[in-house]
C-alpha atoms as a PDB file:
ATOM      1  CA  UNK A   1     135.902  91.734  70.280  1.00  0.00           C
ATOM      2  CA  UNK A   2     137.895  89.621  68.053  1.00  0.00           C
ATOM      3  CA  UNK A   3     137.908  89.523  64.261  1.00  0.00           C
ATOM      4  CA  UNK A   4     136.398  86.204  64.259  1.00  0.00           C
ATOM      5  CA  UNK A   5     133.967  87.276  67.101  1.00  0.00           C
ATOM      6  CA  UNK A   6     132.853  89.918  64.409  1.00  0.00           C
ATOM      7  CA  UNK A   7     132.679  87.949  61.742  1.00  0.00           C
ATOM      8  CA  UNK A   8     130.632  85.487  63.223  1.00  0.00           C
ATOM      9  CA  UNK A   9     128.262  87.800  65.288  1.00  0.00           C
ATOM     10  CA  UNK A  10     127.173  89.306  61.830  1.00  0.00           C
ATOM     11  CA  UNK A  11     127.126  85.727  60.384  1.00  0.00           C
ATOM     12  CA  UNK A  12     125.034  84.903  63.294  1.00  0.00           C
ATOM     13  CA  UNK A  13     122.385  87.753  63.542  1.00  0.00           C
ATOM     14  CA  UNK A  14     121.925  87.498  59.855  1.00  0.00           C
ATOM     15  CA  UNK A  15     121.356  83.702  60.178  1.00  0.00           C
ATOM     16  CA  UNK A  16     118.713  84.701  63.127  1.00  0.00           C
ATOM     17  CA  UNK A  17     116.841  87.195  61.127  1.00  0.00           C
ATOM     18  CA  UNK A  18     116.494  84.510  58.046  1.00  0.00           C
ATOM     19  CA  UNK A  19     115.151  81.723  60.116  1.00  0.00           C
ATOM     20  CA  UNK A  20     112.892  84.444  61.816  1.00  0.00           C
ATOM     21  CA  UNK A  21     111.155  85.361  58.581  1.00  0.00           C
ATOM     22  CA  UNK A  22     111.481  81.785  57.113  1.00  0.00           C
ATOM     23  CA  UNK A  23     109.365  80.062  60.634  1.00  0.00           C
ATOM     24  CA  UNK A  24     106.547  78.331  59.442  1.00  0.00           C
ATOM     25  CA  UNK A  25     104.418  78.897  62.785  1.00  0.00           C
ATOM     26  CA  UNK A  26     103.118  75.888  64.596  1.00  0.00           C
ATOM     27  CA  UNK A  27      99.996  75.012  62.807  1.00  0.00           C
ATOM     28  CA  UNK A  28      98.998  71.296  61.694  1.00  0.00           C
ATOM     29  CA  UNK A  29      99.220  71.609  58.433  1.00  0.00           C
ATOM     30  CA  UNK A  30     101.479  70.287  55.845  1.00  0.00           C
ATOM     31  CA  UNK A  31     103.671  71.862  53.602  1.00  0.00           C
ATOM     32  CA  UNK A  32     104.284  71.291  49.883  1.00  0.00           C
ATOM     33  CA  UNK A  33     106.257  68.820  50.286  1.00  0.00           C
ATOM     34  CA  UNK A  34     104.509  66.500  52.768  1.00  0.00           C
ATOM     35  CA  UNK A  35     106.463  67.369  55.848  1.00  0.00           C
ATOM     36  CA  UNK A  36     104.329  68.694  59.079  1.00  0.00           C
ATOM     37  CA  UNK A  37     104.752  71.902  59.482  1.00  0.00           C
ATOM     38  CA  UNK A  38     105.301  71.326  63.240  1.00  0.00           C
ATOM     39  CA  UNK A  39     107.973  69.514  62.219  1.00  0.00           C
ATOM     40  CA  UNK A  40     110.218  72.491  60.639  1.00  0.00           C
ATOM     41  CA  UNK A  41     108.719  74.618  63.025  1.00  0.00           C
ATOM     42  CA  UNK A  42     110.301  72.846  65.688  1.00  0.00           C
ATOM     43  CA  UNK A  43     113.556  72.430  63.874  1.00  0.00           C
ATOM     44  CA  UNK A  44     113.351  76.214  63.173  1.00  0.00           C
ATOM     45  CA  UNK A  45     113.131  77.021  67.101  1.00  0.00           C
ATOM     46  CA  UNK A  46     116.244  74.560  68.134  1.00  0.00           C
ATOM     47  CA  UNK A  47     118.074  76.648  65.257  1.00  0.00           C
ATOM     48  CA  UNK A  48     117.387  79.725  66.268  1.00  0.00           C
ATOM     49  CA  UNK A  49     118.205  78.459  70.009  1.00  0.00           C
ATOM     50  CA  UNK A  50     121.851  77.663  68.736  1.00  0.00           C
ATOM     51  CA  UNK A  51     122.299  80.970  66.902  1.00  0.00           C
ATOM     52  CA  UNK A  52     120.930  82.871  70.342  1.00  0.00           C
ATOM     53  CA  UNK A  53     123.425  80.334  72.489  1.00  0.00           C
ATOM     54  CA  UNK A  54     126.519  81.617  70.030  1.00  0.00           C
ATOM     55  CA  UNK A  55     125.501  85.470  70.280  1.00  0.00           C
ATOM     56  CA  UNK A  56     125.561  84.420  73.925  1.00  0.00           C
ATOM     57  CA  UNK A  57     129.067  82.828  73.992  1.00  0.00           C
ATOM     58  CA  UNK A  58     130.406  85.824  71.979  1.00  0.00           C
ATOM     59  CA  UNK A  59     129.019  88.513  74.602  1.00  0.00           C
ATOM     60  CA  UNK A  60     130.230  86.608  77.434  1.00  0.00           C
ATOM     61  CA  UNK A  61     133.926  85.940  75.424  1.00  0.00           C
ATOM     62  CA  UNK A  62     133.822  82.430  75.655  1.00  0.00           C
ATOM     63  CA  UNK A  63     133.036  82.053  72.031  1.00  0.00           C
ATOM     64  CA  UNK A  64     135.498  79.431  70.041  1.00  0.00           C
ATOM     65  CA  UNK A  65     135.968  77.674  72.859  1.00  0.00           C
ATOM     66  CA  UNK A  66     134.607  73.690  73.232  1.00  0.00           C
ATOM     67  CA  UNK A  67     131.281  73.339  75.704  1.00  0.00           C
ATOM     68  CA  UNK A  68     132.740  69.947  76.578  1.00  0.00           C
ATOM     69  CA  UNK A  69     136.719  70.105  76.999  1.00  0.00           C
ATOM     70  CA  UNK A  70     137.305  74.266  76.195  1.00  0.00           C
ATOM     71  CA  UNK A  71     139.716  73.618  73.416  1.00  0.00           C
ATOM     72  CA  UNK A  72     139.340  75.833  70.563  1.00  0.00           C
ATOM     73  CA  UNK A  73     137.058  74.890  68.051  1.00  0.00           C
ATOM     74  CA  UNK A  74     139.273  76.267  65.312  1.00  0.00           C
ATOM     75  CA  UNK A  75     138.794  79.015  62.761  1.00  0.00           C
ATOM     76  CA  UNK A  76     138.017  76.444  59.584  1.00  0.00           C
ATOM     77  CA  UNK A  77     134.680  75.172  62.210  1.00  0.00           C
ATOM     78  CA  UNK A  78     133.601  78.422  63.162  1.00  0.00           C
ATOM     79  CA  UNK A  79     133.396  79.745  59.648  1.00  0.00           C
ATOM     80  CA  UNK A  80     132.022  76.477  58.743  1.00  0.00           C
ATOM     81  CA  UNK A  81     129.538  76.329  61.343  1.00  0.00           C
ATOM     82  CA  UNK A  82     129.617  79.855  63.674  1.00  0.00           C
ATOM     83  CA  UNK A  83     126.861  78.165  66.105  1.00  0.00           C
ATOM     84  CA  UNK A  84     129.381  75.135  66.849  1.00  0.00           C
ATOM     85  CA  UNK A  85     129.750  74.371  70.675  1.00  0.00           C
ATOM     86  CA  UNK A  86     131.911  71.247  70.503  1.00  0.00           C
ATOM     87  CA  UNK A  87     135.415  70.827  68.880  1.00  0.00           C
ATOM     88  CA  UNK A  88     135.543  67.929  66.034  1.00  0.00           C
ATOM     89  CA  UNK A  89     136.746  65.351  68.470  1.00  0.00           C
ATOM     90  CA  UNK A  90     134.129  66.001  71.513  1.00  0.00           C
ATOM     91  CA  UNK A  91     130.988  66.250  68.587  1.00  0.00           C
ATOM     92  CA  UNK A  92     131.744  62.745  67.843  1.00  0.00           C
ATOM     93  CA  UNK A  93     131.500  61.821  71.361  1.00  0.00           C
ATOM     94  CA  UNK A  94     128.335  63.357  71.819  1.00  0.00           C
ATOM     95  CA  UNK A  95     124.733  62.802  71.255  1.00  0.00           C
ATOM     96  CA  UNK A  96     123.392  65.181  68.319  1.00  0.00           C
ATOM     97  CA  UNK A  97     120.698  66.446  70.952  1.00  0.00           C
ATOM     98  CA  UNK A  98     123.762  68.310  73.518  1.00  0.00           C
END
């Protein structure tokens, strides 16, 4: 495993453990703020899907590389962002739901 593989599996599996404590549940209530709770719930689960898709990547060694054309996503991204699938110029193409 490479450096940056390291670095970001730790970044990663400490980013999973925070949004595991931090998830709301699914209830109907509202928090403090006036936001459902379902809402961040449910932004909370496609989170943690990311983080679980880039532990993924790293075990299989495909991590760094773009979903779309398999370009590297390059090292300033992947500290930025260590769940990043697409490189700058293929996110732009793409809807924010891929």
């Amino acid at each position: 495993m490479s450096r940056i593989d390291s670095e970001a599996r730790s970044l990663l599996l400490d980013r999973r453990e925070a949004l595991r404590r931090a998830h709301p549940g699914d209830g109907g209530s509202l928090l403090s703020d006036g936001i459902p709770v379902a809402v961040v719930a449910d932004q909370v689960a496609r989170e943690l899907a990311e983080v679980d898709a880039a532990l993924s990547r790293i075990a299989a060694g495909s991590y760094g590389a773009c979903s779309s054309c398999g370009g590297p996503l390059g090292l300033q991204r992947l500290r930025a962002m260590p769940e990043a699938r697409f490189c700058l110029g293929c996110s732009g193409r793409r809807p924010a739901d891929d």
